[in-house]
C-alpha atoms as a PDB file:
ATOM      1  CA  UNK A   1     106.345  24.062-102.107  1.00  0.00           C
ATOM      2  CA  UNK A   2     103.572  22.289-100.050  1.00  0.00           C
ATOM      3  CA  UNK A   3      99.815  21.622-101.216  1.00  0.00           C
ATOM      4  CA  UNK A   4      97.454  20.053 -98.333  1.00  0.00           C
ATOM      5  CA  UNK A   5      94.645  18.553 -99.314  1.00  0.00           C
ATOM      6  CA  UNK A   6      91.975  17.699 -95.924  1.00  0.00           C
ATOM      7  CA  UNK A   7      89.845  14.537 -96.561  1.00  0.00           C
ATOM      8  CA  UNK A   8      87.240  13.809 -93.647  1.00  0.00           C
ATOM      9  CA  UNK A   9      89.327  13.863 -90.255  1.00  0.00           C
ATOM     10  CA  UNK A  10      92.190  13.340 -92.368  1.00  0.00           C
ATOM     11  CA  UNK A  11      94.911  15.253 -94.168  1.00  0.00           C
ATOM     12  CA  UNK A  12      96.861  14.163 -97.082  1.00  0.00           C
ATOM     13  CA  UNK A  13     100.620  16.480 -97.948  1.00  0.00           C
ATOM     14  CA  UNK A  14     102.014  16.642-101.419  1.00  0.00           C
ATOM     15  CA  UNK A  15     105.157  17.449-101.562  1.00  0.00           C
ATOM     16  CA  UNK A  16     106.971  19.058-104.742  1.00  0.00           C
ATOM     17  CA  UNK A  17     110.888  17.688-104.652  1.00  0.00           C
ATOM     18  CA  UNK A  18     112.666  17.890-107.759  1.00  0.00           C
ATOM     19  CA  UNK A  19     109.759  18.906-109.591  1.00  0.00           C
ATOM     20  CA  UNK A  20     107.893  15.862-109.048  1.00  0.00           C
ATOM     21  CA  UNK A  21     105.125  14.785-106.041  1.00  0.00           C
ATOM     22  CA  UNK A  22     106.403  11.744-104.092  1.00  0.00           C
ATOM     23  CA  UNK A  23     105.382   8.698-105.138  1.00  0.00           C
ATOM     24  CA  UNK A  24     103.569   7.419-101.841  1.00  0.00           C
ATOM     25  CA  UNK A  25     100.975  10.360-102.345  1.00  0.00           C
ATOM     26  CA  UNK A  26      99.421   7.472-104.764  1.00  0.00           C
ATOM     27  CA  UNK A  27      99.800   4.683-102.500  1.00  0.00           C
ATOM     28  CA  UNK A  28      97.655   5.856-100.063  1.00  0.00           C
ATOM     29  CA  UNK A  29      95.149   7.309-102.030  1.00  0.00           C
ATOM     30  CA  UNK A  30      94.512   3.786-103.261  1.00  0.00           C
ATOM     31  CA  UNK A  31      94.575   2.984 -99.223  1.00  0.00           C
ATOM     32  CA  UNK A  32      91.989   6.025 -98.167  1.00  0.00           C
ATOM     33  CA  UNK A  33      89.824   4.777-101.454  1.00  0.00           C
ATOM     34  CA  UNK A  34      89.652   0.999 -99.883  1.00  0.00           C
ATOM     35  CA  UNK A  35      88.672   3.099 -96.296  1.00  0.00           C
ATOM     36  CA  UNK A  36      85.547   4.710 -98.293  1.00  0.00           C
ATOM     37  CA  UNK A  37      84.841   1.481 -99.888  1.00  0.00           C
ATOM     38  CA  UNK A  38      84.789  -0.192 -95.935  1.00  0.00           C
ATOM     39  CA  UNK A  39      82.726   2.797 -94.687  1.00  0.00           C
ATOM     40  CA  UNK A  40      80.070   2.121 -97.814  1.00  0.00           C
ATOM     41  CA  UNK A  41      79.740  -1.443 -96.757  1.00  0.00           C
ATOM     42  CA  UNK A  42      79.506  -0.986 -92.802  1.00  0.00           C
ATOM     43  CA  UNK A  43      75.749  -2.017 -91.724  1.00  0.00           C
ATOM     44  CA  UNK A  44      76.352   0.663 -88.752  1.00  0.00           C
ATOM     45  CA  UNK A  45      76.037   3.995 -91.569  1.00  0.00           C
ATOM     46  CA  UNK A  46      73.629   2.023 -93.581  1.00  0.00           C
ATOM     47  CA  UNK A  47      71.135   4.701 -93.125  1.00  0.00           C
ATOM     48  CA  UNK A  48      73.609   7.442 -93.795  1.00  0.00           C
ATOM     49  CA  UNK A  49      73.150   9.146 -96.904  1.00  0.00           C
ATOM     50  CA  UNK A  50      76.800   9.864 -97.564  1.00  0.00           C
ATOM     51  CA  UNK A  51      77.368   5.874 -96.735  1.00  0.00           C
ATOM     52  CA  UNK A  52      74.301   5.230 -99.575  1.00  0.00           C
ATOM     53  CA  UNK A  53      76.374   7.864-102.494  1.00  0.00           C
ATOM     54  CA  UNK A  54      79.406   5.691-101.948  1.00  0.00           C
ATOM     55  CA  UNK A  55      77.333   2.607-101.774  1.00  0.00           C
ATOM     56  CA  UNK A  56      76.082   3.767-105.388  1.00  0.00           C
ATOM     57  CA  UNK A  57      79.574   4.260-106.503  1.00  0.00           C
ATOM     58  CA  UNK A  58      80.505   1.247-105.363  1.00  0.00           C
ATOM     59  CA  UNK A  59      78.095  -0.948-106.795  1.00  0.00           C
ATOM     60  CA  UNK A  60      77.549   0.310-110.261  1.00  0.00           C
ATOM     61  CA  UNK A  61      80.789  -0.712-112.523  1.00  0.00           C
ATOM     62  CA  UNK A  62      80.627   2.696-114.957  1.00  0.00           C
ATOM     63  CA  UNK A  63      80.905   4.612-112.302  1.00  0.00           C
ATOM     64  CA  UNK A  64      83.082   2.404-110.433  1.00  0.00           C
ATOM     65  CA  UNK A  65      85.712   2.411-113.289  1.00  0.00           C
ATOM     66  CA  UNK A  66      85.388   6.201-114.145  1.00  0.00           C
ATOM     67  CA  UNK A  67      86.410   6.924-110.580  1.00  0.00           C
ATOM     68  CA  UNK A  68      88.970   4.128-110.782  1.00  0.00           C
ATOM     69  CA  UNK A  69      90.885   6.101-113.283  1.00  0.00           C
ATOM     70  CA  UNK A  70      91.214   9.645-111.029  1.00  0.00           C
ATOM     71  CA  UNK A  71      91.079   8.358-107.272  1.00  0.00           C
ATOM     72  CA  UNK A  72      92.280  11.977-106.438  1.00  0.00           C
ATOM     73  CA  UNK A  73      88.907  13.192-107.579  1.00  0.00           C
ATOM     74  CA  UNK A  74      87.044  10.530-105.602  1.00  0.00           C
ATOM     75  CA  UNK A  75      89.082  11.320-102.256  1.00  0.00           C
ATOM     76  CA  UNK A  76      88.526  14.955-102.559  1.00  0.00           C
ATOM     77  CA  UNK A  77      84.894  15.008-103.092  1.00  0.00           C
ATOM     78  CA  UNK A  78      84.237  12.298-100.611  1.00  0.00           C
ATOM     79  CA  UNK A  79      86.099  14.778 -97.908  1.00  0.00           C
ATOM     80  CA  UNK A  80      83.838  17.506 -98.964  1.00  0.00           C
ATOM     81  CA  UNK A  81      80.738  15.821 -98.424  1.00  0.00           C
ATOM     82  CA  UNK A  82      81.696  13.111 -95.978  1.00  0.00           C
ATOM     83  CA  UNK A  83      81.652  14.045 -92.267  1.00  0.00           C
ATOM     84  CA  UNK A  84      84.290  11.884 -89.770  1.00  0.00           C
ATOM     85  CA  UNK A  85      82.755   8.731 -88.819  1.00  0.00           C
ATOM     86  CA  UNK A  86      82.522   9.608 -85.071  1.00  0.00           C
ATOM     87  CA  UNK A  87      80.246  12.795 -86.415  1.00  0.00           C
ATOM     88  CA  UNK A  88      77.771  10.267 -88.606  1.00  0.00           C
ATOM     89  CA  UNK A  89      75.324   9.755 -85.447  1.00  0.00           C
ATOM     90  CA  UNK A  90      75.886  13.242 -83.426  1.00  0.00           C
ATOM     91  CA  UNK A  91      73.986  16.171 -83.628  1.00  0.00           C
ATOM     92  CA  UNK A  92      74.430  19.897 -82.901  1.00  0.00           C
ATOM     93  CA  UNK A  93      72.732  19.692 -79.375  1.00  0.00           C
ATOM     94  CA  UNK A  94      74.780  16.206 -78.918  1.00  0.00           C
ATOM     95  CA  UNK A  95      77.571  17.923 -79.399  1.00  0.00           C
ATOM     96  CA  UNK A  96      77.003  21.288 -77.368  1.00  0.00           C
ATOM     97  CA  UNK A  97      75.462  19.849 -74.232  1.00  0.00           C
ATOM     98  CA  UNK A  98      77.765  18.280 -71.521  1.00  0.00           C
ATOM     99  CA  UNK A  99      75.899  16.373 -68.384  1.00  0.00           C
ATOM    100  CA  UNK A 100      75.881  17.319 -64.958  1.00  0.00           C
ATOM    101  CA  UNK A 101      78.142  13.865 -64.252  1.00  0.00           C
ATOM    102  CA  UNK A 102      81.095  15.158 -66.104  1.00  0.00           C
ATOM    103  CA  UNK A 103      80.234  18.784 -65.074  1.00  0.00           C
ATOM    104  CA  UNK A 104      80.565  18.044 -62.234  1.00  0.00           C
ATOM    105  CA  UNK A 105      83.734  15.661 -62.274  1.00  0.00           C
ATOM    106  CA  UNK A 106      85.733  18.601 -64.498  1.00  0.00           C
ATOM    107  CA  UNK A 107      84.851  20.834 -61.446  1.00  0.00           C
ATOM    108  CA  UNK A 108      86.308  19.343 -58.637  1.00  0.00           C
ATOM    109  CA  UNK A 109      89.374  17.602 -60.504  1.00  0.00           C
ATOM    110  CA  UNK A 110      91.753  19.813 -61.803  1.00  0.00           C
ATOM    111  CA  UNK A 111      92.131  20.073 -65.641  1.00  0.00           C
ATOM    112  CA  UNK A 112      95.245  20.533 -67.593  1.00  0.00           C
ATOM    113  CA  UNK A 113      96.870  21.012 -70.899  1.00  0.00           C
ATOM    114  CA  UNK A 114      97.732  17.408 -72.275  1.00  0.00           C
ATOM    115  CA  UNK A 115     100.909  19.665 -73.600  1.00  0.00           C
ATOM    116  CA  UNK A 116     103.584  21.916 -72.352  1.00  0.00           C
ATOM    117  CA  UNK A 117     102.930  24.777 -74.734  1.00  0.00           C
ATOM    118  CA  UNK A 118      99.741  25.384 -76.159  1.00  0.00           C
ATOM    119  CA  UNK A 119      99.340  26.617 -80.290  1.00  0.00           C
ATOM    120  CA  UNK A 120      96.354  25.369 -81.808  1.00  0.00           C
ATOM    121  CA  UNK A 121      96.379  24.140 -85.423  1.00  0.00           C
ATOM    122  CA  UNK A 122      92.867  22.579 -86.145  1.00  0.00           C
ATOM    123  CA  UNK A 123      89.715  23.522 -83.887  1.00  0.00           C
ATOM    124  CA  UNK A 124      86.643  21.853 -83.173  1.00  0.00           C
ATOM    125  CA  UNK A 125      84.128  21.713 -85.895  1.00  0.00           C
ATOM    126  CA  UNK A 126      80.862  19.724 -86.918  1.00  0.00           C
ATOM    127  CA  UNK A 127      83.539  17.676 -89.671  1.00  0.00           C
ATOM    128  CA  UNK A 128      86.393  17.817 -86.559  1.00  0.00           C
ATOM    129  CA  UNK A 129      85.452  16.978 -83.187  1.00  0.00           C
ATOM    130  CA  UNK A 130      88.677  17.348 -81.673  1.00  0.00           C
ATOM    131  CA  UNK A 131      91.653  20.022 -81.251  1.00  0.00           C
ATOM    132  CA  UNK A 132      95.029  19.622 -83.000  1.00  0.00           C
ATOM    133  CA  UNK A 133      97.573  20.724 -81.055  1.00  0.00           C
ATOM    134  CA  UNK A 134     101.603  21.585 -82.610  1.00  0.00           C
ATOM    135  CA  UNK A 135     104.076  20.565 -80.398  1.00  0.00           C
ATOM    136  CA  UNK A 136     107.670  19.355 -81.722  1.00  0.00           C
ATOM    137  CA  UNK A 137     108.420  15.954 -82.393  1.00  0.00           C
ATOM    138  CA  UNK A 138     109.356  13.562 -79.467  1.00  0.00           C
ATOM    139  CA  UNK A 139     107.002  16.200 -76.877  1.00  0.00           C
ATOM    140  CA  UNK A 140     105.394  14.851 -73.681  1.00  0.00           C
ATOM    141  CA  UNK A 141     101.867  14.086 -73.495  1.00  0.00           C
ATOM    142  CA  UNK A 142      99.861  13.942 -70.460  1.00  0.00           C
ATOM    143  CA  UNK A 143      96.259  13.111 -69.365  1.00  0.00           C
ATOM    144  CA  UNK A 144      94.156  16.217 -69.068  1.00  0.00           C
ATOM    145  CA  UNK A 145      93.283  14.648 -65.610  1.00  0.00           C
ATOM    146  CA  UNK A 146      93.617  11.298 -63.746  1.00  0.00           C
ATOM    147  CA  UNK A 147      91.868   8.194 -64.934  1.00  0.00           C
ATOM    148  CA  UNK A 148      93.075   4.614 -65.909  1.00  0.00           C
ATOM    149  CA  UNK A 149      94.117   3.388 -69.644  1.00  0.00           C
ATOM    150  CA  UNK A 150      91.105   2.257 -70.937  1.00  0.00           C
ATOM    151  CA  UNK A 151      92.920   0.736 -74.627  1.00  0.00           C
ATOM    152  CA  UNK A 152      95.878   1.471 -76.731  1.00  0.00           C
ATOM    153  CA  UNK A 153      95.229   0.803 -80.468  1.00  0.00           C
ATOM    154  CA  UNK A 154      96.786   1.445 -83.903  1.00  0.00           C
ATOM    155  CA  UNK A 155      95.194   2.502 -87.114  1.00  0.00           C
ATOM    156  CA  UNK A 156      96.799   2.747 -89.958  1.00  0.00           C
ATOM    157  CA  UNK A 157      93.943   5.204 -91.360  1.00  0.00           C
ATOM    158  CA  UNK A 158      93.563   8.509 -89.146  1.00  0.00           C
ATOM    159  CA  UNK A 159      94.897   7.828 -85.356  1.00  0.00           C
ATOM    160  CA  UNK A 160      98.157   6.172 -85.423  1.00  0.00           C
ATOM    161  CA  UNK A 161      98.918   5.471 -82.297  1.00  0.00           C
ATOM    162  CA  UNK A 162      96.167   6.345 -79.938  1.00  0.00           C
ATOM    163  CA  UNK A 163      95.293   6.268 -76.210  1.00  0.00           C
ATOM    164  CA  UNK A 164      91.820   6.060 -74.698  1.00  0.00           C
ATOM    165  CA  UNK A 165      91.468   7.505 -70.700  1.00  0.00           C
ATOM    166  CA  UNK A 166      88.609   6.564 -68.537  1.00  0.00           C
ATOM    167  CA  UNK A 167      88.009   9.714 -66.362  1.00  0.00           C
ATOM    168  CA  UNK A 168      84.880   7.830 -64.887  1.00  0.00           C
ATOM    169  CA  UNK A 169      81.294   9.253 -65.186  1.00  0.00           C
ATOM    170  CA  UNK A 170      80.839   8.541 -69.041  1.00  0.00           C
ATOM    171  CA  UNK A 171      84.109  11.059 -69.116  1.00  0.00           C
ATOM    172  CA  UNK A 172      86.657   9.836 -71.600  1.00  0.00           C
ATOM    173  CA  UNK A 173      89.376  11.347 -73.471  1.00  0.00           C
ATOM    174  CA  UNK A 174      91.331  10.211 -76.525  1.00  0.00           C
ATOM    175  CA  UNK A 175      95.319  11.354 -77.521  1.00  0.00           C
ATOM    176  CA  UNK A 176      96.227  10.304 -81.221  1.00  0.00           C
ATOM    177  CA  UNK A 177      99.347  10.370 -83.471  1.00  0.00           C
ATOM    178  CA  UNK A 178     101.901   9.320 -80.994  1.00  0.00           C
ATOM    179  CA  UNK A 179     105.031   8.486 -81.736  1.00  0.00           C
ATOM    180  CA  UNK A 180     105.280   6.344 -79.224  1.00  0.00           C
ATOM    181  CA  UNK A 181     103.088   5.164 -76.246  1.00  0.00           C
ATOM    182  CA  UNK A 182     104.636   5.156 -72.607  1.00  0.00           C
ATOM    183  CA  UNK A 183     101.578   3.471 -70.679  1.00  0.00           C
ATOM    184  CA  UNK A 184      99.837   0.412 -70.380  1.00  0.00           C
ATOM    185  CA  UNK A 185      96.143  -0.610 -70.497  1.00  0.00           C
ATOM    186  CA  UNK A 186      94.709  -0.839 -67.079  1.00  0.00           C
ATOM    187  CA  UNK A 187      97.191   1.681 -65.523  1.00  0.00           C
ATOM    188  CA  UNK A 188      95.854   4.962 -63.208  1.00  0.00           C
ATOM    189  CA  UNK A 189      97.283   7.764 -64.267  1.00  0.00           C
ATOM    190  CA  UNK A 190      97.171  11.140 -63.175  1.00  0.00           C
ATOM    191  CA  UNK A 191      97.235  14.526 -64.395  1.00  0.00           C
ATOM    192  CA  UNK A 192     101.689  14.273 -64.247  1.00  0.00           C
ATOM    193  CA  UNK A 193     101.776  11.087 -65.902  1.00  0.00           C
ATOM    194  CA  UNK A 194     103.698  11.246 -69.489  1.00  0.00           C
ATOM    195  CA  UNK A 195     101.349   8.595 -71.811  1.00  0.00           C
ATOM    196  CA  UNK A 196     103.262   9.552 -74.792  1.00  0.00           C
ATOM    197  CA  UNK A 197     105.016  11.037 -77.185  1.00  0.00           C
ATOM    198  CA  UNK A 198     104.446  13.233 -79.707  1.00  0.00           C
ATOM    199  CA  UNK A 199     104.380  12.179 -83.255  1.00  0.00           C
ATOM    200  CA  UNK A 200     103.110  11.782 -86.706  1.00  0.00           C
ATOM    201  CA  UNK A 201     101.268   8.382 -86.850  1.00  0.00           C
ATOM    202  CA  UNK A 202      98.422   7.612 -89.197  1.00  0.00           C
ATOM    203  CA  UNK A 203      97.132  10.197 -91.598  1.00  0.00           C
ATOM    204  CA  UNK A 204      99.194  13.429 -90.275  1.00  0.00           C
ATOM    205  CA  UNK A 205     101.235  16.361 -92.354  1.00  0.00           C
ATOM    206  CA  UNK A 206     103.204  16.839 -89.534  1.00  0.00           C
ATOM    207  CA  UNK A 207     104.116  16.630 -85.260  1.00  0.00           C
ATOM    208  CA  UNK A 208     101.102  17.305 -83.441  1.00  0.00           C
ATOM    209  CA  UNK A 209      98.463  16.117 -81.003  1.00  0.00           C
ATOM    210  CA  UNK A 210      94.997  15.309 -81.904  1.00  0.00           C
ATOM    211  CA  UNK A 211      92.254  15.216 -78.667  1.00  0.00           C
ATOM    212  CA  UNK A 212      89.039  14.284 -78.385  1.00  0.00           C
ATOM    213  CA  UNK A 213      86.844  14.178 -75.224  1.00  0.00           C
ATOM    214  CA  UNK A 214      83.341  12.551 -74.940  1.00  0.00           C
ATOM    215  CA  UNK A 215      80.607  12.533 -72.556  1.00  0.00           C
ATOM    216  CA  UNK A 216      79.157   9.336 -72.541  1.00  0.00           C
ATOM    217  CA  UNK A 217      80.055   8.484 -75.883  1.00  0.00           C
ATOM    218  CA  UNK A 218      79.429  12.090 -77.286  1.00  0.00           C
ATOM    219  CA  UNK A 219      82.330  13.970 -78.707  1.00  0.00           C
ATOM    220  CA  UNK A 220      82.463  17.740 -77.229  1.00  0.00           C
ATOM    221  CA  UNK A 221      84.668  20.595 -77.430  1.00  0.00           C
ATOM    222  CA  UNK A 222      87.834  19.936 -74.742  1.00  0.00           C
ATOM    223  CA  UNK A 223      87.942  23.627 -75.038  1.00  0.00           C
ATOM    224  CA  UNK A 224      85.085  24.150 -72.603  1.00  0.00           C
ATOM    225  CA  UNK A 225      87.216  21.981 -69.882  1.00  0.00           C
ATOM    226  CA  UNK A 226      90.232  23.383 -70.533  1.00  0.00           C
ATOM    227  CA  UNK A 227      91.759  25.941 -68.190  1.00  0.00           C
END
């Protein structure tokens, strides 16, 4: 038996074996509750008013000890009301309108599945600006078209292991939860190039890419690009 519970971008998977939940569904509910803390005491959501509830939380100690006792309550409202950080500063039209740049770009370079097979798990939303995409463990991953390796991070909360592609023109793309990362920063690759691996880094339930394109810093749907 399987409960998921989704928190923000994230997902967390209890597990019943032998009866009992594993352990490590505590351990990083204490983790995700010192991630809301962080987000209530960045200066760049200051104005946000789900950043100023968990700034209230934070700051007054009854209510800071009543949700001490039952994180579980605190993460699941917080993923209710709590947009992914990437959404805090995008609207609808933001999100909907793509510029002539990387109109154009998409048109005359060919676009392509970052995966062999294609089964979509997750679509784009206003609370998930990306696609998840299942593909078995250990699966190729591939730009969705050429471009050099802008970074390669790590985050323990959300991404994993994560790759960043310049396409030029403001175009950028972004492959997370890799189970292991084949390129380096600075490298061209094109449209053939395995980056990665599939996997189940940072907050995942399970094998599966997680994409995100932006225009200019603006999150879209890859679906529009996508042939």
């Amino acid at each position: 038996m399987k409960w998921k519970i989704e928190i923000g971008r994230y997902q967390l998977a209890l597990r019943r074996v032998g009866g009992r939940p594993k352990k490590t569904i505590f351990s990083r509910l204490r983790e995700y509750f010192s991630y809301l803390k962080k987000i209530a005491e960045d200066k760049r959501f200051s104005g946000n008013p789900v950043s100023r509830v968990l700034r209230r939380i934070f700051e007054t100690k009854k209510i800071r000890q009543l949700f001490g006792v039952n994180l579980l309550t605190i993460a699941i409202v917080s993923g209710v009301v709590s947009p992914s950080i990437s959404a805090f500063s995008t609207s609808e039209a933001e999100i909907t309108n793509i510029s002539p740049q990387v109109i154009q770009l998409t048109t005359q370079n060919s676009i392509r599945w970052p995966v062999e097979s294609v089964r979509i798990t997750q679509d784009y939303r206003r609370f998930h600006q990306a696609i998840d995409l299942a593909e078995p463990l250990g699966s190729p991953v591939y730009p969705i078209t050429e471009g050099r390796v802008e970074s390669i991070s790590w985050q323990r909360f959300g991404w994993g292991n994560h790759i960043i592609i310049d396409h030029g023109s403001g175009f950028k793309s972004l492959y997370a939860h890799l189970s292991k990362v084949l390129v380096k920063e600075g490298q061209e690759v094109d449209k053939n190039t395995v980056i990665g691996l599939i996997g189940t880094t940072g907050w995942s339930t399970g094998p599966h890419l997680h994409l995100e394109v932006y225009d200019n810093g603006q999150p879209f749907n890859p679906l529009t690009i996508l042939k």
